[in-house]
Protein backbone atom coordinates (compact mmCIF):
# COMPACT_ATOMS: atom_id res chain seq x y z
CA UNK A 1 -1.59 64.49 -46.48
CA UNK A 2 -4.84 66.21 -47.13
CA UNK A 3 -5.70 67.34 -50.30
CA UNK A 4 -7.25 70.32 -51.24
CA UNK A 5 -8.48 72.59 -54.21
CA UNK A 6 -6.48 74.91 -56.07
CA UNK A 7 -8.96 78.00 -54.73
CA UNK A 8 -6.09 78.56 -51.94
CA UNK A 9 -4.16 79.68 -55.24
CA UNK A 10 -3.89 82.54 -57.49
CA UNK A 11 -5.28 81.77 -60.47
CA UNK A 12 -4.85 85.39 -61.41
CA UNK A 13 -1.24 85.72 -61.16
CA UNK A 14 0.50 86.07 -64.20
CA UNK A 15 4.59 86.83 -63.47
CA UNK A 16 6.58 83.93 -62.04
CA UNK A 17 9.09 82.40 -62.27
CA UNK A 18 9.26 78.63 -63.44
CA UNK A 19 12.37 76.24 -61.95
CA UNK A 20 12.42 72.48 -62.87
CA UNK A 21 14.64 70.39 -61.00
CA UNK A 22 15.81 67.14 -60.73
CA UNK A 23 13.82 65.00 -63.37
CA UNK A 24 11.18 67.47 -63.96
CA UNK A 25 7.65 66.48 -63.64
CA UNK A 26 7.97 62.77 -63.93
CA UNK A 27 5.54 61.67 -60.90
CA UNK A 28 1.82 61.66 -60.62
CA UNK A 29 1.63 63.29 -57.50
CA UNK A 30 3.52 66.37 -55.05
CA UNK A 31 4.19 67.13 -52.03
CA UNK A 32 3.51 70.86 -52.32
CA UNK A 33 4.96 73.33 -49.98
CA UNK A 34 4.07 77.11 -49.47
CA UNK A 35 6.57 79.76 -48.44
CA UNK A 36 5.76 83.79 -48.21
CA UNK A 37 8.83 86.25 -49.40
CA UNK A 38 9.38 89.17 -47.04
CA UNK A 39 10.97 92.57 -47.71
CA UNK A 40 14.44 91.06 -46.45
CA UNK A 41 14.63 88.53 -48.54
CA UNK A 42 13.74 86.38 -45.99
CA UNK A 43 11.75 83.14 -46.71
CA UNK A 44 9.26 81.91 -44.50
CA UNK A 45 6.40 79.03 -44.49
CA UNK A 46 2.90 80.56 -44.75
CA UNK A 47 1.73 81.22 -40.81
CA UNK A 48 -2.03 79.78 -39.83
CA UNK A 49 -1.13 76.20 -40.71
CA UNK A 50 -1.24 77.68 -44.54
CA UNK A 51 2.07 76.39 -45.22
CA UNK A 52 1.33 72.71 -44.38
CA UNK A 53 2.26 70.46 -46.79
CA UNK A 54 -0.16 69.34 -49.63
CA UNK A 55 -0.28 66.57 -51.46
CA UNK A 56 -1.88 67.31 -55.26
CA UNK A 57 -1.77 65.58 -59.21
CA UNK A 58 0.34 66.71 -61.56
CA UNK A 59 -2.60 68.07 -63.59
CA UNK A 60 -3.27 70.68 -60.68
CA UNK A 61 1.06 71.23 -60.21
CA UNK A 62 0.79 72.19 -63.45
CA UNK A 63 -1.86 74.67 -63.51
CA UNK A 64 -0.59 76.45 -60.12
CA UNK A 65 -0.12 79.97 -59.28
CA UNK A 66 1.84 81.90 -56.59
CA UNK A 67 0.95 84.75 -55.14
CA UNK A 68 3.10 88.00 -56.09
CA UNK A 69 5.22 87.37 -52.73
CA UNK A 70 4.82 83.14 -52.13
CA UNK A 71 7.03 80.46 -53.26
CA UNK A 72 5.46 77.15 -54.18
CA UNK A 73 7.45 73.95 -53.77
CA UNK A 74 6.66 70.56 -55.00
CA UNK A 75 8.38 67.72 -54.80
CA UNK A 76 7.55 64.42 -56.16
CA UNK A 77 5.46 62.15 -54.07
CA UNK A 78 7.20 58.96 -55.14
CA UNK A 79 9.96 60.83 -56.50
CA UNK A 80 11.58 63.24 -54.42
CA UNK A 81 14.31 63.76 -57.41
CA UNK A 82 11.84 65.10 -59.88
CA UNK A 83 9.64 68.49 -58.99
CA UNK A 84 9.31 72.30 -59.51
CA UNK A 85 9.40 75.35 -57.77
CA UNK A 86 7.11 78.46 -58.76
CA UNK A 87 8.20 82.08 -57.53
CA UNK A 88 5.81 84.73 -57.43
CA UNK A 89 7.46 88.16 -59.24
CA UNK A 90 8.00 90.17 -55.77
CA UNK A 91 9.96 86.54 -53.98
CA UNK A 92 11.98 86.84 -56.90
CA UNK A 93 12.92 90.27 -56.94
CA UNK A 94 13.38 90.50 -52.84
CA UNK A 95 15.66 87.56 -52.72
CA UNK A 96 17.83 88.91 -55.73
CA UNK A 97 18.32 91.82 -54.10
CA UNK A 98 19.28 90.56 -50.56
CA UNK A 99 21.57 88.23 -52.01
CA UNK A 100 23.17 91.09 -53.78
CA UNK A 101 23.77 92.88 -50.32
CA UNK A 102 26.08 89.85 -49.51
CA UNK A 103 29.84 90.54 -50.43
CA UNK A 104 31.69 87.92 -52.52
């Protein structure tokens, strides 16, 4: 998987939400996948090949960003059980509310 530098990021973003799963960050490198949010809650990989997986160290994992609408996923390289997810403020809030549209 290429690798590439966190520029593609938002360093600037400042309201996500954080989810740890599995064993948390216990692996020196991710697999990290980009989705985009849209205003029905639906969640999509980036278009233009910008949703290809990347493969990054935890040092940079740690430090990323989403965008206000993206959803970053990464999942341990060598340990597929241990990763986390990052939600950008406006993925969060669309998918709450489209899930609240569904009865029961």
């Amino acid at each position: 998987m290429p690798a590439t530098d966190t520029s593609a990021f938002r360093p600037d973003a400042n309201t996500f939400l954080t989810h740890v799963f599995g064993r948390g960050l216990q692996d020196e490198h991710y697999v990290v996948e980009r989705y985009r949010s849209a205003a029905d809650g639906e969640i999509r990989r980036l278009p233009g090949g910008k949703g290809q997986p990347l493969t990054l160290s935890l040092a940079t994992v740690r430090e990323l960003r989403p965008a206000r609408n993206e959803i970053l996923i990464c999942k341990g390289e060598n340990r597929p059980d241990s990763g986390v997810q990052y939600w950008g403020c406006l993925a969060v809030w669309g998918h709450m509310l489209e899930r609240s549209r569904v009865p029961g």
